[in-house]
Protein backbone atom coordinates (compact mmCIF):
# COMPACT_ATOMS: atom_id res chain seq x y z
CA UNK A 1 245.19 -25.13 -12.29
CA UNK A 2 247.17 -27.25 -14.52
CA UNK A 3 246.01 -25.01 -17.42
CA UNK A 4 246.47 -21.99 -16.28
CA UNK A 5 250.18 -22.92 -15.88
CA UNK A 6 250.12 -24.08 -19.46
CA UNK A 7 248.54 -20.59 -20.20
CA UNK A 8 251.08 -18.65 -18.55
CA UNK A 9 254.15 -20.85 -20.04
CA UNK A 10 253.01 -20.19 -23.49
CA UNK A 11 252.64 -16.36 -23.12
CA UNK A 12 256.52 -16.53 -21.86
CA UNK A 13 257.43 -18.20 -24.38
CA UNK A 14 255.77 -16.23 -27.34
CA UNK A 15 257.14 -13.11 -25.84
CA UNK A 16 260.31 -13.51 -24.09
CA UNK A 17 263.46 -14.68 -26.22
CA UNK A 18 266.43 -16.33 -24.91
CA UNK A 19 268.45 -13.16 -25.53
CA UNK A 20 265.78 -11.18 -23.48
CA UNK A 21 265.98 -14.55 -21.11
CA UNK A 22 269.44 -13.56 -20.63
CA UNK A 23 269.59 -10.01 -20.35
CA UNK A 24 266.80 -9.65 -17.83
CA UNK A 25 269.30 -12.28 -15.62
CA UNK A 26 272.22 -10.46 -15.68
CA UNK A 27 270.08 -7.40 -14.53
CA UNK A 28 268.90 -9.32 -11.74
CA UNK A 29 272.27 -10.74 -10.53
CA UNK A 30 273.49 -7.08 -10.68
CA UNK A 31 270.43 -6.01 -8.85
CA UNK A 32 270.53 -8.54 -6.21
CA UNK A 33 273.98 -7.41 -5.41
CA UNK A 34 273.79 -4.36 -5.50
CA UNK A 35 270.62 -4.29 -3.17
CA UNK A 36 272.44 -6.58 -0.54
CA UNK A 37 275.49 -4.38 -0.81
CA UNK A 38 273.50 -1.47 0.12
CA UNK A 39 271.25 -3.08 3.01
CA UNK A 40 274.74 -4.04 4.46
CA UNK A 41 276.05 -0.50 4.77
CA UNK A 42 272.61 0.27 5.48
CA UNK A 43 271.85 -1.97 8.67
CA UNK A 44 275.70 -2.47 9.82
CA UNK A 45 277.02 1.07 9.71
CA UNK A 46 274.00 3.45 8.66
CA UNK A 47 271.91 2.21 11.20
CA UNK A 48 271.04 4.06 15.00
CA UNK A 49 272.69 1.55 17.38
CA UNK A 50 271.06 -0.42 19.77
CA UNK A 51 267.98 -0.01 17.08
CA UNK A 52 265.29 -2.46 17.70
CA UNK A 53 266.37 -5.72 19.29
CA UNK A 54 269.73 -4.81 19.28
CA UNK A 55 269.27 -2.83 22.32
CA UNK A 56 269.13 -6.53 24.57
CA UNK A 57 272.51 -7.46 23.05
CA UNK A 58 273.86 -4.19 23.07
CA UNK A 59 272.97 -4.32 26.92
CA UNK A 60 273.75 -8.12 27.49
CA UNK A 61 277.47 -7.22 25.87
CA UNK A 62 278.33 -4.53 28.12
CA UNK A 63 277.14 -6.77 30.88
CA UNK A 64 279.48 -9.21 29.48
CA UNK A 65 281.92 -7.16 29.20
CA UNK A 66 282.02 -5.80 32.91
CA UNK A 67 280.96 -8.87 34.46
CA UNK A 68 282.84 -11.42 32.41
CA UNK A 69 281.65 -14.86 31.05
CA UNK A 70 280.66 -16.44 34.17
CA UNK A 71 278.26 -14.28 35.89
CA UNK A 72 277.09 -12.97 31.91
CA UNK A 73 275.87 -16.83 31.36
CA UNK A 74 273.92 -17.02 35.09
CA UNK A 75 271.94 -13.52 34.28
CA UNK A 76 271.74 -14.65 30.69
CA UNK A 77 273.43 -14.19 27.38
CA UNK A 78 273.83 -15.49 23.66
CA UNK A 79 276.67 -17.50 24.36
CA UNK A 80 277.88 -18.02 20.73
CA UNK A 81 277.40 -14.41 19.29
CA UNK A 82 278.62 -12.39 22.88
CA UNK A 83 282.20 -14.87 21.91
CA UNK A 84 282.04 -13.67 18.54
CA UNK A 85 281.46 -10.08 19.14
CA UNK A 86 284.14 -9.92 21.64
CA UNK A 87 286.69 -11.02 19.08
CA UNK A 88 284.90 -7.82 16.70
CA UNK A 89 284.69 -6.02 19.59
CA UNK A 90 288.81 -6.23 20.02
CA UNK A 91 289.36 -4.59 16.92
CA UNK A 92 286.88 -1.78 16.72
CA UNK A 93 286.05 -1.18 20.16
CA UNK A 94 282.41 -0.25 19.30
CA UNK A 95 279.65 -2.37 20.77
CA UNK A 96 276.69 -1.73 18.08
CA UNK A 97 279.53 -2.54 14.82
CA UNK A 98 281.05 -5.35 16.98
CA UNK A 99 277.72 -7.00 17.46
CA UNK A 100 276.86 -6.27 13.85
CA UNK A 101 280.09 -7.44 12.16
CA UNK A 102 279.39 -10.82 14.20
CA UNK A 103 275.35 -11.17 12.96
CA UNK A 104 276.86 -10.58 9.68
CA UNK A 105 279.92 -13.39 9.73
CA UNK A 106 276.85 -15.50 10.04
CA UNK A 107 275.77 -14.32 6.73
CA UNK A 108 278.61 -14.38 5.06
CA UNK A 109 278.74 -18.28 6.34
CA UNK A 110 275.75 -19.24 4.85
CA UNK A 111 277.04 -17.80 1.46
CA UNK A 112 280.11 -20.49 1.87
CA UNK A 113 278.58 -23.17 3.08
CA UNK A 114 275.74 -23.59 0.51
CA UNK A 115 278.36 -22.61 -2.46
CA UNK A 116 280.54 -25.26 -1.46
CA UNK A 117 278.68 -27.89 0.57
CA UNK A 118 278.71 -31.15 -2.09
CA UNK A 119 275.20 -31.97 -3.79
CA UNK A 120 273.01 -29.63 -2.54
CA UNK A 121 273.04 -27.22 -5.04
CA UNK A 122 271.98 -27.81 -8.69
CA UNK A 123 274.86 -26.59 -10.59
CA UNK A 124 273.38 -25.15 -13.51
CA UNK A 125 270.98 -22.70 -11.31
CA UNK A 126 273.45 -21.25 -9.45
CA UNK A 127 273.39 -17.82 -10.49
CA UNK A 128 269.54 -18.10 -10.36
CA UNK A 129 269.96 -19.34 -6.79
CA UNK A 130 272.53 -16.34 -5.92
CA UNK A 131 269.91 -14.28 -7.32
CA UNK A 132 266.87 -14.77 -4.74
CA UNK A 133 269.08 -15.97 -2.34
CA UNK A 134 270.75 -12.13 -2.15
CA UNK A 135 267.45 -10.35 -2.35
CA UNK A 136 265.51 -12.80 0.58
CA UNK A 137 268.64 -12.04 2.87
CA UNK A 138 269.14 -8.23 1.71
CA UNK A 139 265.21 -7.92 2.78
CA UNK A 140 265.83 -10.26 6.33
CA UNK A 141 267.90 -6.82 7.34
CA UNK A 142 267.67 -8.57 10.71
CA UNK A 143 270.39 -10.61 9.73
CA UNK A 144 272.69 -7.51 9.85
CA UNK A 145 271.76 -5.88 13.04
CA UNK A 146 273.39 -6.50 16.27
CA UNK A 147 271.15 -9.07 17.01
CA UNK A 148 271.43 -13.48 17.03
CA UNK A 149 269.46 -13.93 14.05
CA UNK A 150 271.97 -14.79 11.86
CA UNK A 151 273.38 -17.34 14.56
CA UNK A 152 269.97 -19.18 14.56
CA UNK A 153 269.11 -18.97 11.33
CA UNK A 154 272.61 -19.94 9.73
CA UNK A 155 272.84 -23.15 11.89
CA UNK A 156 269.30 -24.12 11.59
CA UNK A 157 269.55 -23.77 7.59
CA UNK A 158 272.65 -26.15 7.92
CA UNK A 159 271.08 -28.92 10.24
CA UNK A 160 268.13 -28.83 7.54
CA UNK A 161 270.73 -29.34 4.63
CA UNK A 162 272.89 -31.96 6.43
CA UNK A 163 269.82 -33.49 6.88
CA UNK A 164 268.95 -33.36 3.41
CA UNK A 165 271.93 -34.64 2.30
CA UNK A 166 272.07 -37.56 4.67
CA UNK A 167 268.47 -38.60 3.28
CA UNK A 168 269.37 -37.80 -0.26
CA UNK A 169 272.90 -39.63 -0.69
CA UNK A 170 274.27 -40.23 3.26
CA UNK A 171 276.74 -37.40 2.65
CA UNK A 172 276.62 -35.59 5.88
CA UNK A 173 279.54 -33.97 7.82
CA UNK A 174 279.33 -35.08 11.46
CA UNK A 175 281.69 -32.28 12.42
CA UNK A 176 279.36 -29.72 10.67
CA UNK A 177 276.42 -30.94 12.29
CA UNK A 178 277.68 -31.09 15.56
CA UNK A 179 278.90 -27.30 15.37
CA UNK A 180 275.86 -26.03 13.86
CA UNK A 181 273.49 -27.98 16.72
CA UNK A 182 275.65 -26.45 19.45
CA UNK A 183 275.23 -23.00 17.68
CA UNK A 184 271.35 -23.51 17.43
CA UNK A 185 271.19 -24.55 20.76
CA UNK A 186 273.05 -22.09 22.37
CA UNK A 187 271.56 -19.20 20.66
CA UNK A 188 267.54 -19.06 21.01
CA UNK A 189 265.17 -21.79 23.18
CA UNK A 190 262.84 -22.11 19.81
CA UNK A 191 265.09 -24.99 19.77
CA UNK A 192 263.23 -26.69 21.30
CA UNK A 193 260.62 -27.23 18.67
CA UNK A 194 262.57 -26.29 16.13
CA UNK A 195 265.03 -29.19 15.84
CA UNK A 196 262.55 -32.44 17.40
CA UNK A 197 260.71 -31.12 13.56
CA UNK A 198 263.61 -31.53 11.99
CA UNK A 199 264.89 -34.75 13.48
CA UNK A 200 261.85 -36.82 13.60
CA UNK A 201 261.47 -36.27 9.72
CA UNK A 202 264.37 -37.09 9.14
CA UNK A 203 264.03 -40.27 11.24
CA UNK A 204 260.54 -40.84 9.76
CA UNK A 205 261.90 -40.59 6.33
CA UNK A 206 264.61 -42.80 6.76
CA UNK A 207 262.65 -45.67 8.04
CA UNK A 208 260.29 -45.20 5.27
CA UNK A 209 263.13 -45.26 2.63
CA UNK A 210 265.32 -47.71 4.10
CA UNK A 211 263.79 -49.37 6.93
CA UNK A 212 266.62 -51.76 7.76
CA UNK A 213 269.07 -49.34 8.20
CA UNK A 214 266.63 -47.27 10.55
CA UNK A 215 267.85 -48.52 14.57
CA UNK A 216 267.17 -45.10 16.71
CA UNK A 217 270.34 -46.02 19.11
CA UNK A 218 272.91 -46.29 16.03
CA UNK A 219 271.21 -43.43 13.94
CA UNK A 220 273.84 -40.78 13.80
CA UNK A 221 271.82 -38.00 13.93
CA UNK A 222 270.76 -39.17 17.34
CA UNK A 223 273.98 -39.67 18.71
CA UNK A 224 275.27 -36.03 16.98
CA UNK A 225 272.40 -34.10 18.63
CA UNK A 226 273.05 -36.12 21.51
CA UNK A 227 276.58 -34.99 21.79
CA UNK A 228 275.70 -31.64 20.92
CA UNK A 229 273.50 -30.96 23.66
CA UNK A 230 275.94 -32.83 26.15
CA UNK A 231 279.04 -29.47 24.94
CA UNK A 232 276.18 -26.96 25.07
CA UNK A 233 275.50 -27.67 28.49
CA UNK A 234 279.33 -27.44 29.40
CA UNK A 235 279.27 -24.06 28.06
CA UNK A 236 276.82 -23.15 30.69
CA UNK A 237 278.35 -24.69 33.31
CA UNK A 238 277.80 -21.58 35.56
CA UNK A 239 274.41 -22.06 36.02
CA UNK A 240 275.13 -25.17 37.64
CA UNK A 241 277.05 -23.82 39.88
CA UNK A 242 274.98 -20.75 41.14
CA UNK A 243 273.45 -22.06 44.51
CA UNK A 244 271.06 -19.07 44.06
CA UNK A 245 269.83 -20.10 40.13
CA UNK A 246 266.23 -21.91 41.56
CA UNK A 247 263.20 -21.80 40.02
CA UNK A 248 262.09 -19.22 43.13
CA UNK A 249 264.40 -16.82 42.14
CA UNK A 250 262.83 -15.02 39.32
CA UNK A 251 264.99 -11.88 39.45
CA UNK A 252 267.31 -14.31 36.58
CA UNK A 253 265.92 -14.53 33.03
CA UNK A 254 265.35 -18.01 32.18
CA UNK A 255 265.94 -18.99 35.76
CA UNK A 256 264.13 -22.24 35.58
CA UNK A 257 266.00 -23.27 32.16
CA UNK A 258 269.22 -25.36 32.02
CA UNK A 259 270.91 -23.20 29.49
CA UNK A 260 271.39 -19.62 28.75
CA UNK A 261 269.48 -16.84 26.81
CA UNK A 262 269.14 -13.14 26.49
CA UNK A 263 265.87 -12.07 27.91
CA UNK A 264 263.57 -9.88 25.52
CA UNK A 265 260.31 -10.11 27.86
CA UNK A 266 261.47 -6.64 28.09
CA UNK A 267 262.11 -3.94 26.23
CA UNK A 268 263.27 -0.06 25.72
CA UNK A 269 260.16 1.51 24.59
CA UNK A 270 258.56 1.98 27.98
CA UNK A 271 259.60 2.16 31.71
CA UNK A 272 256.59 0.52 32.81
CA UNK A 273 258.52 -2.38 35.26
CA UNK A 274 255.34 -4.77 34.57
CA UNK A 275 256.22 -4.79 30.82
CA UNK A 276 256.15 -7.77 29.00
CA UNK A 277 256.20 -8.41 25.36
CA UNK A 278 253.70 -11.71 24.88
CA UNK A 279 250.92 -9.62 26.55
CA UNK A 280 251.66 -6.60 24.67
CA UNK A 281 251.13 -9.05 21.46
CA UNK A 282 248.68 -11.16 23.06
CA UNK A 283 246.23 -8.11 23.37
CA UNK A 284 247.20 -6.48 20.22
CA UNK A 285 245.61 -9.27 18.27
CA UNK A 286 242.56 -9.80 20.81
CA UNK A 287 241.91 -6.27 19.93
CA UNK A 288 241.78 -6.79 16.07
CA UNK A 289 240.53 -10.54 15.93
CA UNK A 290 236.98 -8.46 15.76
CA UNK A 291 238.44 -7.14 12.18
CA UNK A 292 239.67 -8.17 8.86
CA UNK A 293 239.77 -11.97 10.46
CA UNK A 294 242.02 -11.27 12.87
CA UNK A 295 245.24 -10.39 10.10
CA UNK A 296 248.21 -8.29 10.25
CA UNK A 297 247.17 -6.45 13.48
CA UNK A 298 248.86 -4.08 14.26
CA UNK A 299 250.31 -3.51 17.77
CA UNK A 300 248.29 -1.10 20.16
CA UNK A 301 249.70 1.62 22.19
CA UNK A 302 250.80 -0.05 25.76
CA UNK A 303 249.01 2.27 27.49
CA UNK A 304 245.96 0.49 26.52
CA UNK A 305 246.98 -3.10 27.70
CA UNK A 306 247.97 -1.56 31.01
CA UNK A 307 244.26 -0.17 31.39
CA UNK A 308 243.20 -3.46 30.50
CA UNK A 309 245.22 -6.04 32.75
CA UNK A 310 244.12 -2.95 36.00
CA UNK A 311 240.75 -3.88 34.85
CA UNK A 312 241.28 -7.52 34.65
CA UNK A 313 244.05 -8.03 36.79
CA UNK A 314 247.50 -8.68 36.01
CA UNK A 315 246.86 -12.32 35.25
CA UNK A 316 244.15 -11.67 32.61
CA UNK A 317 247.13 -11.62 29.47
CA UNK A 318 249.61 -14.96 29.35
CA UNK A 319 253.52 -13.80 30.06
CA UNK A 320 254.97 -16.57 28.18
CA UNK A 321 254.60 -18.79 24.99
CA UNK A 322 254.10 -21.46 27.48
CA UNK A 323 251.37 -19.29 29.41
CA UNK A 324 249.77 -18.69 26.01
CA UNK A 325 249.75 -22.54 24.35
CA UNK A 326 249.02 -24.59 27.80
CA UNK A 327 246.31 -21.42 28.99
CA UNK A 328 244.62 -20.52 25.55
CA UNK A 329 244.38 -23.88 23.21
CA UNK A 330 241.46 -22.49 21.96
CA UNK A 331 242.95 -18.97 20.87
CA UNK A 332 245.85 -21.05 20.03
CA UNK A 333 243.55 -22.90 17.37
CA UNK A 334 241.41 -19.99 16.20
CA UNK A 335 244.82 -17.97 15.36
CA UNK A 336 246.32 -20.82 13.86
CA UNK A 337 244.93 -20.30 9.72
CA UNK A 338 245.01 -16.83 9.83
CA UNK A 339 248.92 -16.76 11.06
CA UNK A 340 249.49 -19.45 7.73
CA UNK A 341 247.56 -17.26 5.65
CA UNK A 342 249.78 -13.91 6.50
CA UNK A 343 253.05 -15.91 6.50
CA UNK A 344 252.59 -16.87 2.97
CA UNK A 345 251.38 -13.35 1.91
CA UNK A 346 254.46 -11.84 3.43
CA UNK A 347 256.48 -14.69 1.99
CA UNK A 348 256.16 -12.70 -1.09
CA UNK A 349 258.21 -9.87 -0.56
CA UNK A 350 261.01 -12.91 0.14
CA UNK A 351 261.19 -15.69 -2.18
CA UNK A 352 257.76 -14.69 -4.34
CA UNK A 353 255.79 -17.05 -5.45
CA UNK A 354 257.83 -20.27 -4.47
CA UNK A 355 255.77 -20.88 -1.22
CA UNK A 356 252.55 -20.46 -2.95
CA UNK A 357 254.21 -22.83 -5.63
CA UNK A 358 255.67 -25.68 -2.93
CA UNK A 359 251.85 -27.30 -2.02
CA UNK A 360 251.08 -27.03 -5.32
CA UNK A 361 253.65 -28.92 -7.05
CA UNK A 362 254.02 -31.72 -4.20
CA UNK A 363 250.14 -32.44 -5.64
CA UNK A 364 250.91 -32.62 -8.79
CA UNK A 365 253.32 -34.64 -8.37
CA UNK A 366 252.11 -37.32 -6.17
CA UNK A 367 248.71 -37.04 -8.65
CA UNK A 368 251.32 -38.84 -11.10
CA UNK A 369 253.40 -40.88 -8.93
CA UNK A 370 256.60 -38.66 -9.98
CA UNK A 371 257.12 -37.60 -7.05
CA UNK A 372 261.07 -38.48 -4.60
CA UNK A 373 260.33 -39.45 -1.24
CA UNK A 374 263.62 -38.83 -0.02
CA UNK A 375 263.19 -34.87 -1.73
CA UNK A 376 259.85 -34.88 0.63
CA UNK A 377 262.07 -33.67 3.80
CA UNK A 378 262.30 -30.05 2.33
CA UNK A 379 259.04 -29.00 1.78
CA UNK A 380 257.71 -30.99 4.43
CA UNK A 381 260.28 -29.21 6.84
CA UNK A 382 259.29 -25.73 5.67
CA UNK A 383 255.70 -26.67 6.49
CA UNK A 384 256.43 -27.63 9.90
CA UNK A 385 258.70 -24.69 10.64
CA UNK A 386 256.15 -22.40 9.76
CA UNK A 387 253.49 -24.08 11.54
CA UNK A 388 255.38 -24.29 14.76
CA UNK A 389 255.90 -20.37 14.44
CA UNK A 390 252.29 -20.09 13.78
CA UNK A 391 251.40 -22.47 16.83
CA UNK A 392 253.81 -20.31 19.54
CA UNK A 393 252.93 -16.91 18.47
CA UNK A 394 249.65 -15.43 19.09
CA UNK A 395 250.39 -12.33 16.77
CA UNK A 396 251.87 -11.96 13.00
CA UNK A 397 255.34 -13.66 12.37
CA UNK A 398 257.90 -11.23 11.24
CA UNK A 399 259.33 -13.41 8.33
CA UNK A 400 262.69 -12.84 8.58
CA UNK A 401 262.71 -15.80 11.71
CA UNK A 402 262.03 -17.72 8.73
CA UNK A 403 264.90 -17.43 6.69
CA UNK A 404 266.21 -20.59 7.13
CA UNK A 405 262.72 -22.38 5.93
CA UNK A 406 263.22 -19.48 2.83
CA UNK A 407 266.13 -20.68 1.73
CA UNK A 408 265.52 -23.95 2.21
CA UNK A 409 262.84 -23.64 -0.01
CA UNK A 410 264.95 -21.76 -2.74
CA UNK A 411 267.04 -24.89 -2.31
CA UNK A 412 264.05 -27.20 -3.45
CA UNK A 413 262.38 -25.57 -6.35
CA UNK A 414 265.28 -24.03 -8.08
CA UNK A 415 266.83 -28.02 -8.35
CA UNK A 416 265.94 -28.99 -11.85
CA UNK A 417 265.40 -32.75 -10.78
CA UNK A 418 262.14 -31.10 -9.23
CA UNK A 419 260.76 -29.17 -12.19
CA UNK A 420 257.26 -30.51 -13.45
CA UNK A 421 256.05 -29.81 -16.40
CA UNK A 422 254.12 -26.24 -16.95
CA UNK A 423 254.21 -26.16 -12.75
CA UNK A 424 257.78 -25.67 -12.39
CA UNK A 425 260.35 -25.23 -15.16
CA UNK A 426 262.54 -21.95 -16.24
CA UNK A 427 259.95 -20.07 -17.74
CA UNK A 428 258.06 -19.64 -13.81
CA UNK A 429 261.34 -19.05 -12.24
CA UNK A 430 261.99 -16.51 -15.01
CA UNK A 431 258.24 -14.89 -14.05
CA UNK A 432 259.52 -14.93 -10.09
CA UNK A 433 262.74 -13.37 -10.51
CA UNK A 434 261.09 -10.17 -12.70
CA UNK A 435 258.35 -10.18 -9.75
CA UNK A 436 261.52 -9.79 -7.57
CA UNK A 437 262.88 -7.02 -9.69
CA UNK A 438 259.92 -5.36 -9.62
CA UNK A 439 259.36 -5.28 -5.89
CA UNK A 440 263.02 -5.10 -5.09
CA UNK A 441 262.90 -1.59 -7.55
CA UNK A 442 259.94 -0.28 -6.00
CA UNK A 443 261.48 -1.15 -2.21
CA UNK A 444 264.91 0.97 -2.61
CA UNK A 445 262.34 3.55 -4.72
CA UNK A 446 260.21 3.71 -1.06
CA UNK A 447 263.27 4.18 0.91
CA UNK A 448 265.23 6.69 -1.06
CA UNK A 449 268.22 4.03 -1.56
CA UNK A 450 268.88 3.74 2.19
CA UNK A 451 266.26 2.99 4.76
CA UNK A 452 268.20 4.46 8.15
CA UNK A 453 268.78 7.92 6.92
């Protein structure tokens, strides 16, 4: 492996001189630009509205608009991003640009914070890192639409940062942290396995680096989260107070959850009242586990899966993520490589060749004892996120839910004080960013410029 590395450094090298070097990155940061300016006007005002997921929000806001915040929260809502488009929504008085003007504030956030945030970015890779960062956000065109992604994903990159930074030099923001938990929490229930990974590494790795300073009941990521889930359960104080919000009254999405969430069990592409979406995916990959292992199935007409559950009654498919891990822990199991395997293939059209990269340089580096315990959080935390998406979802993973573990990535391997050797070092970044170019190129080639017209 080693030597193949060596191979590859010496053929960039021979042909590639620092003039080309820094030509071919100027083209890129003009590239990446230009390619997120145009997926912004693309996916915020080019766009159908209500396209995709957008149509729940677009429905929950209009709800929230007629009914108000009160009865919005008890029938479910993204509490964060309905408050934030209704401050859009004041200006522009369109509910599609409102709710993608919000999504996109999100992006624009994580541009600020990880620009300015002390320590966490190496300074002399900056450009590099505006580079892929542009180009794995310009290609998550989720984050633009008038859905929550950018909510989650923005405050789940942060509380993986402020942890980093609290491991690396104990230069956390409490006030940052505490916002960005009450975001997280407030805007999708993957929190729920989302942040324990997050927190119990960071616990874990503080004990291991520092063990005196490691008491759970003073640890102030503890108290922070804590605190955090104390305000997000004001915000939903309506729930509490709904004599009719029981676990027997199933009529309310999320009914038999403490907090409040926009139900997407559902959807627009069918009338059928006995949709739901985990079956639909559920069978989907039943149906092509006989082929190709199991990978990228596609999904099947619905027609088909309503045949099926007549046949097998309506019981036959699990309705929930729960349904599916406690009722299938063997299908759970089976699905569980393949999913890994088509996350990091996808991966490529995102950051490259940096996920394939991470596994390979935390062996070489513990091989020779080189390696920083206290750097182990990231890659260790971008394991575990995409392993818990593996583990919950019985189909493939679209990988824009995975921005945050994407960029947290970025973060890792484009810090100098983590290069190694022929494994990582400017020449293999240099090879990523023209394998970027190239599929970036042939991307806005495929879609004529703009991919909604």
């Amino acid at each position: 492996m080693k030597r193949f590395f060596n191979i590859v450094n010496k053929l960039i090298d021979k042909n590639i001189s620092s003039v080309s070097r820094k030509k071919i990155i100027e083209f890129s940061f003009l590239l990446s630009l230009t390619y997120l300016i145009i997926r912004i006007i693309d996916n915020v005002y080019i766009a159908k509205p209500s396209l995709g997921d957008e149509w729940f929000f677009y429905k929950g806001f209009s709800n929230y608009i007629i009914n108000g915040y009160y009865n919005s929260v008890i029938n479910g809502i993204s509490i964060p991003f309905m408050i934030i488009t209704e401050f859009f929504y004041s200006f522009v008085s369109n509910i599609s640009i409102s709710l993608r003007l919000s999504n996109s504030l999100m992006v624009l956030l994580i541009y600020i914070y990880l620009f300015s945030r002390k320590n966490l970015l190496d300074k002399n890779n900056k450009l590099i890192f505006f580079i892929f960062l542009s180009l794995l956000i310009g290609t998550s065109g989720g984050m633009f639409y008038g859905t929550n992604d950018s909510f989650h994903s923005a405050s789940l990159l942060i509380i993986y940062c402020e942890c980093y930074l609290y491991i690396k030099y104990k230069g956390h923001n409490n006030l940052i942290l505490v916002i960005s938990f009450i975001i997280c929490i407030l805007s999708r229930p993957i929190w729920i396995l989302t942040l324990p990974v997050i927190l119990v590494l960071c616990l874990t790795i503080d004990y291991l680096t520092k063990p005196h300073t490691a008491k759970l009941r003073e640890n102030k990521f503890i108290i922070m989260f804590s605190l955090s889930i104390l305000i997000s359960l004001m915000f939903n104080y309506p729930r509490y107070l709904n004599e009719n919000l029981t676990r027997k009254n199933s009529n309310i999405p999320y009914h038999n959850m403490l907090m409040s969430y926009v139900d997407k069990s559902k959807t627009y592409k069918t009338d059928d009242a006995n949709f739901n979406w985990m079956q639909w995916h559920y069978y989907s990959q039943m149906v092509s586990n006989s082929r190709f292992f199991g990978l990228f199935a596609p999904l099947v007409n619905w027609d088909e899966v309503k045949k099926y559950k007549v046949l097998n009654g309506e019981d036959s498919l699990p309705k929930s993520h729960h349904k599916y891990i406690s009722g299938y822990p063997l299908d759970v199991l089976k699905r569980l490589p393949g999913s890994v395997v088509e996350i990091f293939i996808m991966s490529i059209r995102y950051v490259g060749i940096f996920l394939f990269l991470l596994p390979i340089l935390i062996y070489f580096k513990y091989k020779f004892n080189v390696f920083d315990k206290k750097s182990l959080i990231i890659p260790l935390t971008v394991f575990l996120t995409i392993l818990v998406f593996a583990f919950i979802h019985p189909r493939v993973i679209e990988n824009r839910w995975l921005s945050s573990a994407y960029i947290f990535t970025l973060i890792f391997v484009l810090n100098r004080d983590n290069y190694f050797e022929s494994i990582l070092n400017d020449n293999i970044i240099l090879l990523n960013i023209l394998l970027m170019d190239i599929i970036t190129v042939w991307a806005l080639w495929k879609w004529g410029i703009f991919l909604n017209i």
